[in-house]
Protein backbone atom coordinates (compact mmCIF):
# COMPACT_ATOMS: atom_id res chain seq x y z
CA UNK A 1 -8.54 5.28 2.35
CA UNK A 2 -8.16 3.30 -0.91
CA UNK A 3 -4.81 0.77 -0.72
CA UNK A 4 -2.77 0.61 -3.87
CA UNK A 5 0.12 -1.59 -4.93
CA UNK A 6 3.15 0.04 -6.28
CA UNK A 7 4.73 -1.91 -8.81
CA UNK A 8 8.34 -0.40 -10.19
CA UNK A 9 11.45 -2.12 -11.18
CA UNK A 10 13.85 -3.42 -8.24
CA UNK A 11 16.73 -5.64 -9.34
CA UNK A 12 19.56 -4.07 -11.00
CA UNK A 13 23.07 -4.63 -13.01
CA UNK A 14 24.97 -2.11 -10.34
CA UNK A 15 24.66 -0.30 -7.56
CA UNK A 16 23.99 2.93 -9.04
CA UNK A 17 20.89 1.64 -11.16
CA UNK A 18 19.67 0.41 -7.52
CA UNK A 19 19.64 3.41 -5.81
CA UNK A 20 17.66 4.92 -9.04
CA UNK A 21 14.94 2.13 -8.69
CA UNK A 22 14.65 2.78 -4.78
CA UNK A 23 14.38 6.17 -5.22
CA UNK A 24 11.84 6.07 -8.30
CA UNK A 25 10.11 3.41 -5.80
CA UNK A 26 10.04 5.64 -3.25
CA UNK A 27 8.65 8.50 -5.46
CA UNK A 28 5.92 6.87 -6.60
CA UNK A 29 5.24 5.81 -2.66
CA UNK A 30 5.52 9.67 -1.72
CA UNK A 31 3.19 10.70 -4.62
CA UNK A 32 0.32 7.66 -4.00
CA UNK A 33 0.88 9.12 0.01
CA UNK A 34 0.04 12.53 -0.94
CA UNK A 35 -3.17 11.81 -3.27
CA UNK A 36 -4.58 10.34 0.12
CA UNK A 37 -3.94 6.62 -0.75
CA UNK A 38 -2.02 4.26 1.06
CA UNK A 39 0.56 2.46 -0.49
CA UNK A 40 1.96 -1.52 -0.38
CA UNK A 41 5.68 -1.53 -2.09
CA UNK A 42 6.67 -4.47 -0.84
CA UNK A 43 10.13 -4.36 -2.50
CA UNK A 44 10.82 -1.23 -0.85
CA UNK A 45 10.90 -3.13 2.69
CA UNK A 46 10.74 -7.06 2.20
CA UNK A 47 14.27 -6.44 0.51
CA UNK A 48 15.83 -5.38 3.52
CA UNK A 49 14.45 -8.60 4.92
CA UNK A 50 15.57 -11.20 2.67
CA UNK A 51 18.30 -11.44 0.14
CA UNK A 52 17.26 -10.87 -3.00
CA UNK A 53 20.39 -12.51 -4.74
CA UNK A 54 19.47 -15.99 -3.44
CA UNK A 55 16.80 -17.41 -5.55
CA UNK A 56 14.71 -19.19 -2.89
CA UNK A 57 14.52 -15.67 -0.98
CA UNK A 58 13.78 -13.81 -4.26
CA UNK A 59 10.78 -16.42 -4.71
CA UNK A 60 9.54 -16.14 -1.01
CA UNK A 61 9.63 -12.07 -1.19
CA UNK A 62 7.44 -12.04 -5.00
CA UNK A 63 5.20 -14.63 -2.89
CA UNK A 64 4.03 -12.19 -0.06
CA UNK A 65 3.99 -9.15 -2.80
CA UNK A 66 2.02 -11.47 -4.83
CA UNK A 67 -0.33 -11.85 -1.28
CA UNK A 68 -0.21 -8.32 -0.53
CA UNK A 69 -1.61 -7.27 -4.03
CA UNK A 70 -5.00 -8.91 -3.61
CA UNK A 71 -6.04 -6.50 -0.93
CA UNK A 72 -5.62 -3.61 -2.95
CA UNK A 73 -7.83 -1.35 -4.50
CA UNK A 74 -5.72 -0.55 -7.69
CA UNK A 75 -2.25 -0.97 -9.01
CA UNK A 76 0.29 1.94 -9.84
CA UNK A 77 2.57 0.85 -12.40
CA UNK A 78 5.79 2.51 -12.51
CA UNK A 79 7.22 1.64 -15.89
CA UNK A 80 9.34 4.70 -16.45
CA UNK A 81 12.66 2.63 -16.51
CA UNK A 82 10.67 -0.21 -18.10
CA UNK A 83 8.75 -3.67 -16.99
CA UNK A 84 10.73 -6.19 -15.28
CA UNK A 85 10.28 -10.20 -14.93
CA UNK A 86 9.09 -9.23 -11.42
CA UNK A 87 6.91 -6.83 -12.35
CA UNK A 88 4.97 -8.24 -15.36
CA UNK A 89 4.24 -11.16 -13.03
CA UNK A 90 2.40 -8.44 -10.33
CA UNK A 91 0.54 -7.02 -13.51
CA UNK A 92 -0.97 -10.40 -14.70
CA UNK A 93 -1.70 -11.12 -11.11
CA UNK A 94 -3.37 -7.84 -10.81
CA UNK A 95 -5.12 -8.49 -14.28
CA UNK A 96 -6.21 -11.67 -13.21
CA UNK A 97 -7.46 -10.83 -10.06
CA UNK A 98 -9.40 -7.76 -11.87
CA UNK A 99 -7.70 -5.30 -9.97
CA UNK A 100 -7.23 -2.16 -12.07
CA UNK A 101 -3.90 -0.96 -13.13
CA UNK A 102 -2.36 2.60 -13.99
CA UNK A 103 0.65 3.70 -14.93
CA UNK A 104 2.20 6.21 -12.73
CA UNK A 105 1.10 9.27 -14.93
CA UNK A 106 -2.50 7.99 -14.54
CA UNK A 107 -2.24 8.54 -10.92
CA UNK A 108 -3.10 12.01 -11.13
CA UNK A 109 -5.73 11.64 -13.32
CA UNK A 110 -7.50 8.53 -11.23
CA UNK A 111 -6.82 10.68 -7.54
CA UNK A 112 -8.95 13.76 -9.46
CA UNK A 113 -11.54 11.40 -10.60
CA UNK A 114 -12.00 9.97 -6.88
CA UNK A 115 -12.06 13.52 -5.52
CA UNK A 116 -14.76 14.82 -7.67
CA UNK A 117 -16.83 11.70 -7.17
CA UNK A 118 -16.19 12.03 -3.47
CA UNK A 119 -17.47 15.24 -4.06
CA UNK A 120 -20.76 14.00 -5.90
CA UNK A 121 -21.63 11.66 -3.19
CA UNK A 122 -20.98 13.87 -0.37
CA UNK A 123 -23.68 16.14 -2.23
CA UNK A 124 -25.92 14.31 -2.73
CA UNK A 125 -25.95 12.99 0.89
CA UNK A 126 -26.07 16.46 2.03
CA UNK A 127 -28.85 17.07 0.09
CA UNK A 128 -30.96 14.37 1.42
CA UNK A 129 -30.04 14.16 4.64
CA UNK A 130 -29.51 17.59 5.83
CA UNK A 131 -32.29 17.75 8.15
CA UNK A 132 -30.98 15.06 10.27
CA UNK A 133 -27.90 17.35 11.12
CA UNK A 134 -29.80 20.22 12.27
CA UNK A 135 -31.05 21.38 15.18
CA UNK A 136 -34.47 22.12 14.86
CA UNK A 137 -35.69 18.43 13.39
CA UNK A 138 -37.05 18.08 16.65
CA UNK A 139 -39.79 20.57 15.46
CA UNK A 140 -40.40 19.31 12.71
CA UNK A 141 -39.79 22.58 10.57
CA UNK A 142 -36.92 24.29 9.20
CA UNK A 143 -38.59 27.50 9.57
CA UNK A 144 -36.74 30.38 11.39
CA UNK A 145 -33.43 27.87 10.61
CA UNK A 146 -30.62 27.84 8.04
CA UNK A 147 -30.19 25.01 6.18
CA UNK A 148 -26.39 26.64 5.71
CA UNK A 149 -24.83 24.94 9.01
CA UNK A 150 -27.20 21.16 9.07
CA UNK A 151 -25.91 20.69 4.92
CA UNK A 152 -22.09 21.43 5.77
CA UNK A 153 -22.12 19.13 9.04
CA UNK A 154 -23.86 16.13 6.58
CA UNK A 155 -21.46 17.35 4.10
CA UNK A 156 -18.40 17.13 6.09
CA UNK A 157 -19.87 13.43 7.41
CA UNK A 158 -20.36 12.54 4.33
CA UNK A 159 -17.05 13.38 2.96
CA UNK A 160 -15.39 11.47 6.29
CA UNK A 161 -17.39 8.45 5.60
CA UNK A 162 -16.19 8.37 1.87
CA UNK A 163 -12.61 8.89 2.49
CA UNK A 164 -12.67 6.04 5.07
CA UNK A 165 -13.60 4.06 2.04
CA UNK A 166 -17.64 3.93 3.42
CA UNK A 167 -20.11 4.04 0.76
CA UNK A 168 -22.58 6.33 2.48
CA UNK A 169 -25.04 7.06 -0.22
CA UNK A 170 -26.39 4.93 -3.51
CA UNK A 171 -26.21 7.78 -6.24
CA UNK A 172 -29.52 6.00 -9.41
């Protein structure tokens, strides 16, 4: 499962424009959760852990965001309300650290991409190792056997292996 870092505005001039950052946070977590990713937003939690009005606490919380980003696969950028101080710091860090980023719109398009090339490699594993799935290998022959059942089991492997983030066959 591919780990991405959701980057969205946090701090706010009242209450109200809080809640709408938490809850645009907290769509973007929902959507990254159901495209089959799994998604860091730090500000959603390390906020309830340290104030974010004292500047020492503010500092300490961008720190272990900051920390948190380099383990991820991409960035999701939600910049539908605009691009804080906060978060152009996570996007050069990101940059820096050549970690792609996307704006939230681009999620869809990037979790399609990934599918269909899950796809391809799952394929093409199937394809060459089919034989090892099925029954009669032992025979050496494939005659009086379908080829049906051994290519969905190395399929289905295949497609396991790749959504657990395993490369399980070099596509040339």
């Amino acid at each position: 499962m591919m780990k991405v870092y959701v980057c969205s505005p946090y701090r706010a001039k009242d209450g109200a424009e809080l809640d709408r950052n938490i809850e645009y946070a907290q769509a973007l977590t929902r959507r990254a959760l159901k495209e089959g990713l799994a998604p860091i937003t730090p500000h959603l939690y390390i906020t309830q852990c340290l104030d974010e009005k004292k500047p020492q606490e503010r500092a300490q919380g961008l720190a272990a965001g900051l920390e948190l980003l380099k383990g991820c696969d991409f960035m999701i950028v939600g910049d539908k309300y605009g691009i804080s101080e906060g978060m152009y710091r996570e996007i050069e860090t990101a940059k820096a650290l050549r970690i792609p980023v996307i704006n939230d719109a681009g999620l869809l398009v990037r979790a399609k991409h990934e599918k269909q090339r899950a796809e391809r490699l799952a394929e093409e594993y199937a394809k060459r190792y089919a034989c090892c799935f099925c029954r009669g290998r032992n025979l050496h022959t494939c005659n009086g056997y379908s080829c049906k059942e051994p290519y969905q089991r190395a399929y289905d492997y295949a497609m396991s292996k790749v959504a657990a983030g395993c490369m399980v066959v070099k596509i040339e």
